[in-house]
PDB file of N, CA and C in Angstrom:
ATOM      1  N   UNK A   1       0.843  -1.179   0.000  1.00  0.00           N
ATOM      2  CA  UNK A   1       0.000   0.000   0.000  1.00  0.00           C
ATOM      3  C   UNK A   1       0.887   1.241   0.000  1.00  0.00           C
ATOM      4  N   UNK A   2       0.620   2.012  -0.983  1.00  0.00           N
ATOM      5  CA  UNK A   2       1.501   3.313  -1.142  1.00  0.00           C
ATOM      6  C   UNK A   2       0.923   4.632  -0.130  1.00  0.00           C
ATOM      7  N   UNK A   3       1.449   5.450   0.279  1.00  0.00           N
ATOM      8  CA  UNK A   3       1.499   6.275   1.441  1.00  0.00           C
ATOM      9  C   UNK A   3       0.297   7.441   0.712  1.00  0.00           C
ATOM     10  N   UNK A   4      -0.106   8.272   1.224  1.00  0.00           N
ATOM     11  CA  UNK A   4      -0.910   9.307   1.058  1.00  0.00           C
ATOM     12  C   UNK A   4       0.205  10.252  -0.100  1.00  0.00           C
ATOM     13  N   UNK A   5       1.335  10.464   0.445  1.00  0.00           N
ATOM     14  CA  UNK A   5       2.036  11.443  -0.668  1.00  0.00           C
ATOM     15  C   UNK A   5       2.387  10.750  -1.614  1.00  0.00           C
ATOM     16  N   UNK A   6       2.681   9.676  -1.803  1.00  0.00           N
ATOM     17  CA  UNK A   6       3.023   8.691  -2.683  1.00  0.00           C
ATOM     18  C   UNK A   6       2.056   8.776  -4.325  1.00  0.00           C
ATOM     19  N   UNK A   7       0.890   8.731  -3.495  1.00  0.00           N
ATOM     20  CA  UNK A   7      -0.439   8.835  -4.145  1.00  0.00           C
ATOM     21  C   UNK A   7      -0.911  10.111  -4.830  1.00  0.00           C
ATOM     22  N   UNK A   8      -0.791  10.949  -3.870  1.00  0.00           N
ATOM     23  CA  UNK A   8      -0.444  12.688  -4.849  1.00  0.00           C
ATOM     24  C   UNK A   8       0.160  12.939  -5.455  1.00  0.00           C
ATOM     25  N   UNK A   9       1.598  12.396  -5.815  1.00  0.00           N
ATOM     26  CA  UNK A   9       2.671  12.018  -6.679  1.00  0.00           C
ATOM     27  C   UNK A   9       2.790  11.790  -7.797  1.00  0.00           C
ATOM     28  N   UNK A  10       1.883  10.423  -7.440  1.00  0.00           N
ATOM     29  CA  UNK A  10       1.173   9.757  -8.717  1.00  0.00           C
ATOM     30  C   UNK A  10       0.217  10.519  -9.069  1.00  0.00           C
ATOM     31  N   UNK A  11      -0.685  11.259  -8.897  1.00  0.00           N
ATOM     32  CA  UNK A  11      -2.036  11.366  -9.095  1.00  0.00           C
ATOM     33  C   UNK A  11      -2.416  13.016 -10.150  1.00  0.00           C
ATOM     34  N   UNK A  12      -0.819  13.914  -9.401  1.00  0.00           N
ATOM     35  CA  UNK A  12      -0.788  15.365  -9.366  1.00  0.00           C
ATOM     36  C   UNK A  12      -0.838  15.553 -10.882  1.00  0.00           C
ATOM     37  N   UNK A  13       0.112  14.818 -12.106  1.00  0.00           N
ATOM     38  CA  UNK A  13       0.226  15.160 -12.724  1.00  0.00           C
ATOM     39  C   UNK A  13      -0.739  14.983 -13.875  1.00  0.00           C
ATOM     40  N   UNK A  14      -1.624  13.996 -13.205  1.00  0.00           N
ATOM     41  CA  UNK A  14      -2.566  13.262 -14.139  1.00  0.00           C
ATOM     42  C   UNK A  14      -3.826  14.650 -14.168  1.00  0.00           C
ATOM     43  N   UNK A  15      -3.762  15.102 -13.030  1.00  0.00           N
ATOM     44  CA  UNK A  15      -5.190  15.882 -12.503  1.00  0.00           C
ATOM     45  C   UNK A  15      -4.714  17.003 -13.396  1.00  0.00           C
ATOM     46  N   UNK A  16      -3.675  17.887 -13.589  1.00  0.00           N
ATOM     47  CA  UNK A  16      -2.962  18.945 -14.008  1.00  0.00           C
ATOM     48  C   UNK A  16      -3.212  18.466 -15.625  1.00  0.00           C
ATOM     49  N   UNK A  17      -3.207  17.866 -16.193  1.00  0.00           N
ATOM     50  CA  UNK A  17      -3.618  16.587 -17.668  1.00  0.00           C
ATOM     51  C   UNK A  17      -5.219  17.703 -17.685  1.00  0.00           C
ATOM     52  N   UNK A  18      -5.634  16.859 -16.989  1.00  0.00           N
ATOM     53  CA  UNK A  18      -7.119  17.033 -17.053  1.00  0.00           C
ATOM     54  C   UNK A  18      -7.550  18.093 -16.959  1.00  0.00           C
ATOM     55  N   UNK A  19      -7.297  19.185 -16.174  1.00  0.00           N
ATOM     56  CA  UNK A  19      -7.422  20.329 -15.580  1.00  0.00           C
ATOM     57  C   UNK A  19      -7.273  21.508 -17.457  1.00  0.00           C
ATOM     58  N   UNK A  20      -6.009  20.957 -17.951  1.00  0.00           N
ATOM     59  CA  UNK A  20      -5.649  21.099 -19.756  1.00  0.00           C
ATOM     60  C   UNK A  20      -6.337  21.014 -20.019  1.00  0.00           C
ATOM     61  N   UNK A  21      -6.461  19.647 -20.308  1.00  0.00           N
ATOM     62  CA  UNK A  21      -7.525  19.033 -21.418  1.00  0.00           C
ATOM     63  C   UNK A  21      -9.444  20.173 -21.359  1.00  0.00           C
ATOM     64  N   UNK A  22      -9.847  19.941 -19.770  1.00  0.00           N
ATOM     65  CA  UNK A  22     -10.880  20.630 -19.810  1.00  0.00           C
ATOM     66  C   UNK A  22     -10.535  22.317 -20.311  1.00  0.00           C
ATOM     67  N   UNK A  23      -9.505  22.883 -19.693  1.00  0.00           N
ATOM     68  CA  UNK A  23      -9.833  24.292 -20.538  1.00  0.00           C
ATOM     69  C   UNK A  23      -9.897  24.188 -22.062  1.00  0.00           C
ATOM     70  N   UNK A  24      -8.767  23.584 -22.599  1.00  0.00           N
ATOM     71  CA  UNK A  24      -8.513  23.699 -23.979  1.00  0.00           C
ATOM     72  C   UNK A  24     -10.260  23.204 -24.474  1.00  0.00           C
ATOM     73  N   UNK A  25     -10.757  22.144 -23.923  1.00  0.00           N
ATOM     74  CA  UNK A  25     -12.043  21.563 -24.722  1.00  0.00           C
ATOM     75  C   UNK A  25     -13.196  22.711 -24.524  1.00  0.00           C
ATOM     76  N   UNK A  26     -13.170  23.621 -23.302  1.00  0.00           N
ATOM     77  CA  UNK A  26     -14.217  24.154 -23.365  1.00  0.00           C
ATOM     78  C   UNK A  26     -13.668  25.368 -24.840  1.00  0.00           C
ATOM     79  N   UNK A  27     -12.133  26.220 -24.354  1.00  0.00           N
ATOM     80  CA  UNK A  27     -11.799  27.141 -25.113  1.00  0.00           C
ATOM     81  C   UNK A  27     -12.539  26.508 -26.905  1.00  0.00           C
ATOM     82  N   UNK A  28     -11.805  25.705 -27.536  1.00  0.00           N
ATOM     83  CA  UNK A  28     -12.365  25.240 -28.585  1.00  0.00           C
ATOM     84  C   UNK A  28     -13.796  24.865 -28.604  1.00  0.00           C
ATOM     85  N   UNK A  29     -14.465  24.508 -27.600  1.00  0.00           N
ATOM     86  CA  UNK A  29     -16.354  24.366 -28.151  1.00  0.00           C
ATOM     87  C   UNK A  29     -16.826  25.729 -27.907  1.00  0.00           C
ATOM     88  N   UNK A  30     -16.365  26.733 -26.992  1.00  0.00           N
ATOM     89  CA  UNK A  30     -17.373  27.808 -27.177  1.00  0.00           C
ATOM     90  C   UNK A  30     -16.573  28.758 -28.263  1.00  0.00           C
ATOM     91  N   UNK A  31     -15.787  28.852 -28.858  1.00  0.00           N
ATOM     92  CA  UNK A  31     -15.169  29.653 -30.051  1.00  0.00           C
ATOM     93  C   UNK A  31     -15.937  28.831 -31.380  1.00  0.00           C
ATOM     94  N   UNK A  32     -16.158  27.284 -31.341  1.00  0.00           N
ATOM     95  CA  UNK A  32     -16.989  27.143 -32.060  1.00  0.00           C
ATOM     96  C   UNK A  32     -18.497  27.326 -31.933  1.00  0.00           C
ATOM     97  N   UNK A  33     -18.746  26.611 -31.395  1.00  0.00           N
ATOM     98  CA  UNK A  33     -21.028  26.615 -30.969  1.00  0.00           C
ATOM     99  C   UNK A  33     -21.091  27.981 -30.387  1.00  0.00           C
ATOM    100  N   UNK A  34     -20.188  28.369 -29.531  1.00  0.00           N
ATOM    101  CA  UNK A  34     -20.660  29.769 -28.440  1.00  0.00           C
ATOM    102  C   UNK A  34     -20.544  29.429 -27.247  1.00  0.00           C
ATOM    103  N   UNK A  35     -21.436  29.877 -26.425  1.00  0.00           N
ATOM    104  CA  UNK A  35     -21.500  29.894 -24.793  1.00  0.00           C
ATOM    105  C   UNK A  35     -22.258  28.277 -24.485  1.00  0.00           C
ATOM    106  N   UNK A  36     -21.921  27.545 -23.776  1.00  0.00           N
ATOM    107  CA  UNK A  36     -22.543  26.354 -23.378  1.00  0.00           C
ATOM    108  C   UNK A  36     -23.024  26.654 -22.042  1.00  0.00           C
ATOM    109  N   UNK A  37     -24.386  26.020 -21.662  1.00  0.00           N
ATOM    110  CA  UNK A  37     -25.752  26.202 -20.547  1.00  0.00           C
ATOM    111  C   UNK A  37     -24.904  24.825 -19.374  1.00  0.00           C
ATOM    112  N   UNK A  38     -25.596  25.076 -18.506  1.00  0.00           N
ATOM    113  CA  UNK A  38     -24.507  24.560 -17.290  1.00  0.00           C
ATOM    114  C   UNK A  38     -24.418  22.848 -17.186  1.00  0.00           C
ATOM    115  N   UNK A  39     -25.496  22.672 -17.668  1.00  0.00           N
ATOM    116  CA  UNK A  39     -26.044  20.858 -18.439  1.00  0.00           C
ATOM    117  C   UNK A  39     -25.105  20.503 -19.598  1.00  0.00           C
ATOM    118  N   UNK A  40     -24.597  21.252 -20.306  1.00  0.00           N
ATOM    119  CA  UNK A  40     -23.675  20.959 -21.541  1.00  0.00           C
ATOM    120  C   UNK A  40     -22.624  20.942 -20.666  1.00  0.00           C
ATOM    121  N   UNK A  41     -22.298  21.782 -20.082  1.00  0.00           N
ATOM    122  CA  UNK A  41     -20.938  22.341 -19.680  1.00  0.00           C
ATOM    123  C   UNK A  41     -20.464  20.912 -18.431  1.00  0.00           C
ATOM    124  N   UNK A  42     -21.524  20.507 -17.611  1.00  0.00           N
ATOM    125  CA  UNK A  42     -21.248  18.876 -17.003  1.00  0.00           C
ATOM    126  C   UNK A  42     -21.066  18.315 -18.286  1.00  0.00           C
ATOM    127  N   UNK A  43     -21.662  17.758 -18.746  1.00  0.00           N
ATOM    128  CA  UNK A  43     -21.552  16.742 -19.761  1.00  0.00           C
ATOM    129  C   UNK A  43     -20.046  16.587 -20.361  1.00  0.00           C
ATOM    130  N   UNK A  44     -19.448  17.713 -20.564  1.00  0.00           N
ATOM    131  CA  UNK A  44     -17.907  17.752 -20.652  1.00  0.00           C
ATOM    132  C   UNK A  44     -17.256  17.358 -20.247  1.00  0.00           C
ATOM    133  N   UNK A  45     -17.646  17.708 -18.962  1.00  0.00           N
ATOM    134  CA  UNK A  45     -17.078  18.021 -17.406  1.00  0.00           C
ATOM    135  C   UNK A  45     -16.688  16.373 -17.851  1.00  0.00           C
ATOM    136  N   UNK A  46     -17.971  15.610 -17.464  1.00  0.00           N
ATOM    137  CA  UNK A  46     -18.199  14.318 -17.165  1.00  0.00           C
ATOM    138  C   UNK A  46     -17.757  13.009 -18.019  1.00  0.00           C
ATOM    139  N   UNK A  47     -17.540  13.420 -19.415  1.00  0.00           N
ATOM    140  CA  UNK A  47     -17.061  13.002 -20.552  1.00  0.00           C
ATOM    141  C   UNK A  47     -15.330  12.631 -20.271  1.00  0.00           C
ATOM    142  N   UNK A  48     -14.878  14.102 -20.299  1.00  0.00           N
ATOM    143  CA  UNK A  48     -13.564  14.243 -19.800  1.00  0.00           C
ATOM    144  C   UNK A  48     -13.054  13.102 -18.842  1.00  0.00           C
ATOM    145  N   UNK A  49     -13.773  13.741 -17.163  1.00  0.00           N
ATOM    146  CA  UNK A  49     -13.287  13.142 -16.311  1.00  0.00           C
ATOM    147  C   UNK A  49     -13.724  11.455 -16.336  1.00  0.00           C
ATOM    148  N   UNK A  50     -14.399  11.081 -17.063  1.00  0.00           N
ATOM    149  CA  UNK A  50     -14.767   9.355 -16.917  1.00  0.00           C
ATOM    150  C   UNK A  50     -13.437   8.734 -18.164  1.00  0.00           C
ATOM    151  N   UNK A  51     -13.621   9.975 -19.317  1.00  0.00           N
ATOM    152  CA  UNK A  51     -12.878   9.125 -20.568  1.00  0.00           C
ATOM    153  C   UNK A  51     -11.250   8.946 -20.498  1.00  0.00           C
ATOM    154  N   UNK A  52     -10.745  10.306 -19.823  1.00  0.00           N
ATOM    155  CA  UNK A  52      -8.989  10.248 -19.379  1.00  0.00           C
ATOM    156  C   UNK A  52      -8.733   9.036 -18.668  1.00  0.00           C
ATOM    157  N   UNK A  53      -9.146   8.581 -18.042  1.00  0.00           N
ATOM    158  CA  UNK A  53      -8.296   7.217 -17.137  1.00  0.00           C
ATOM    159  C   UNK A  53      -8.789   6.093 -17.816  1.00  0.00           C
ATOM    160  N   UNK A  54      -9.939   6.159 -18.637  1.00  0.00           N
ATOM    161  CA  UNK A  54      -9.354   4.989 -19.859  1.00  0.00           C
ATOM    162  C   UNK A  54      -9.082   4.806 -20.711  1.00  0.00           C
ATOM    163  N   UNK A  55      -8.285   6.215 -21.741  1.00  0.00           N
ATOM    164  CA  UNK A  55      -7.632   6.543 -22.394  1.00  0.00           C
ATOM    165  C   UNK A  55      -6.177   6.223 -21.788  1.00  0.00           C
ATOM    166  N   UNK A  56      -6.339   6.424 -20.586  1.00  0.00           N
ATOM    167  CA  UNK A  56      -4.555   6.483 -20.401  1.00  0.00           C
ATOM    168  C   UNK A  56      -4.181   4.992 -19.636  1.00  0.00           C
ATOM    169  N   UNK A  57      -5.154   4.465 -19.196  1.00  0.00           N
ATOM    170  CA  UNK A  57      -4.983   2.643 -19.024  1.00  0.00           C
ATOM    171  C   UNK A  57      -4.694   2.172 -20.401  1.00  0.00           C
ATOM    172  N   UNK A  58      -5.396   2.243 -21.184  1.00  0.00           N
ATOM    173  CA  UNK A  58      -5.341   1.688 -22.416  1.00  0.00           C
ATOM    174  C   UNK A  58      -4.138   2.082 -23.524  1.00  0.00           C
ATOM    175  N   UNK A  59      -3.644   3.145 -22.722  1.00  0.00           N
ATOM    176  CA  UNK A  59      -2.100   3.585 -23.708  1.00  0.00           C
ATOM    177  C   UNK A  59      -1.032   3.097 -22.569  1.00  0.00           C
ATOM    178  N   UNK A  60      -1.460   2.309 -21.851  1.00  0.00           N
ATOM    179  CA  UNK A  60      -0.441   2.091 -20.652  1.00  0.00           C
ATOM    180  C   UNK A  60       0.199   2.768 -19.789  1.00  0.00           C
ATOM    181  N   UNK A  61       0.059   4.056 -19.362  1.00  0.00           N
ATOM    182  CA  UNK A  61       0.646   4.925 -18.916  1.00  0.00           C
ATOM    183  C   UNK A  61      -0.517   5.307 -17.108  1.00  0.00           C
ATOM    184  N   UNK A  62      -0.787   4.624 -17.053  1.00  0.00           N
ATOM    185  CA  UNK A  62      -1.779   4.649 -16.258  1.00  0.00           C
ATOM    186  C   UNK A  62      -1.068   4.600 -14.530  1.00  0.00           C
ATOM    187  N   UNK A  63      -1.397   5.830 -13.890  1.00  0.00           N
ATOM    188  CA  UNK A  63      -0.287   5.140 -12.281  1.00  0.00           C
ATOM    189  C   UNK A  63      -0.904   4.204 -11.699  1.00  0.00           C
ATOM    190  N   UNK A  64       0.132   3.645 -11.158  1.00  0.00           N
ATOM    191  CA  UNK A  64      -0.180   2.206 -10.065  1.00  0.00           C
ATOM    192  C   UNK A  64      -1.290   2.225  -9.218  1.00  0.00           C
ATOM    193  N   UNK A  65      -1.404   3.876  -8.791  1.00  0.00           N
ATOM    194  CA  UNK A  65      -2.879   3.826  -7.866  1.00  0.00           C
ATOM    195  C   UNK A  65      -4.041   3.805  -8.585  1.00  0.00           C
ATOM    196  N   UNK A  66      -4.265   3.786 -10.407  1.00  0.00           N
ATOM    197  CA  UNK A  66      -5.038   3.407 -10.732  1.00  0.00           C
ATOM    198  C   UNK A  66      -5.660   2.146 -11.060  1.00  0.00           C
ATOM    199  N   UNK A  67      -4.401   0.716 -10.799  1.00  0.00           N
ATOM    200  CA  UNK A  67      -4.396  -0.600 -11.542  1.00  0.00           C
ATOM    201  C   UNK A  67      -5.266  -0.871 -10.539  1.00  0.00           C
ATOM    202  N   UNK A  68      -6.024  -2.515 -10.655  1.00  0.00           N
ATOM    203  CA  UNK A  68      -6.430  -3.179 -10.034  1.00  0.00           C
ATOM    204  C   UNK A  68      -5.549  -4.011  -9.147  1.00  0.00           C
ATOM    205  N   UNK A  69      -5.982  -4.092  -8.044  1.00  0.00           N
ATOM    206  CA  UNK A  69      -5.080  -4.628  -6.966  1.00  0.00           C
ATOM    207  C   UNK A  69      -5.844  -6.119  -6.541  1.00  0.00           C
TER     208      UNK A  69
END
């Protein structure tokens, strides 16, 4: 079992990933469609945060605190 900082370690750079990924996706959908209503704007949200960790299991790059134990 890896320690609490161990785990932020692992975890920091993935979140900082995501944290990207969501600005850049909103910057590019509202320069295209416009302003998105707060129901679109989850749906992103939610897209994002479910689809990155199995995008990045599946390219192997995935940290240890995400594998199955």
């Amino acid at each position: 079992m890896t320690s609490t900082v161990g785990r932020l370690r692992q975890l920091a750079p993935h979140w900082a990933v995501i944290l990207v990924v969501l600005f850049v996706s909103f910057t590019l959908i509202e320069s295209i469609v416009g302003p998105l209503e707060l129901w679109q704007s989850l749906i992103v949200v939610a897209v994002i945060a479910f689809g990155y960790p199995t995008v990045v299991r599946s390219l192997g790059v995935a940290p240890d605190v995400w594998t199955d134990e």
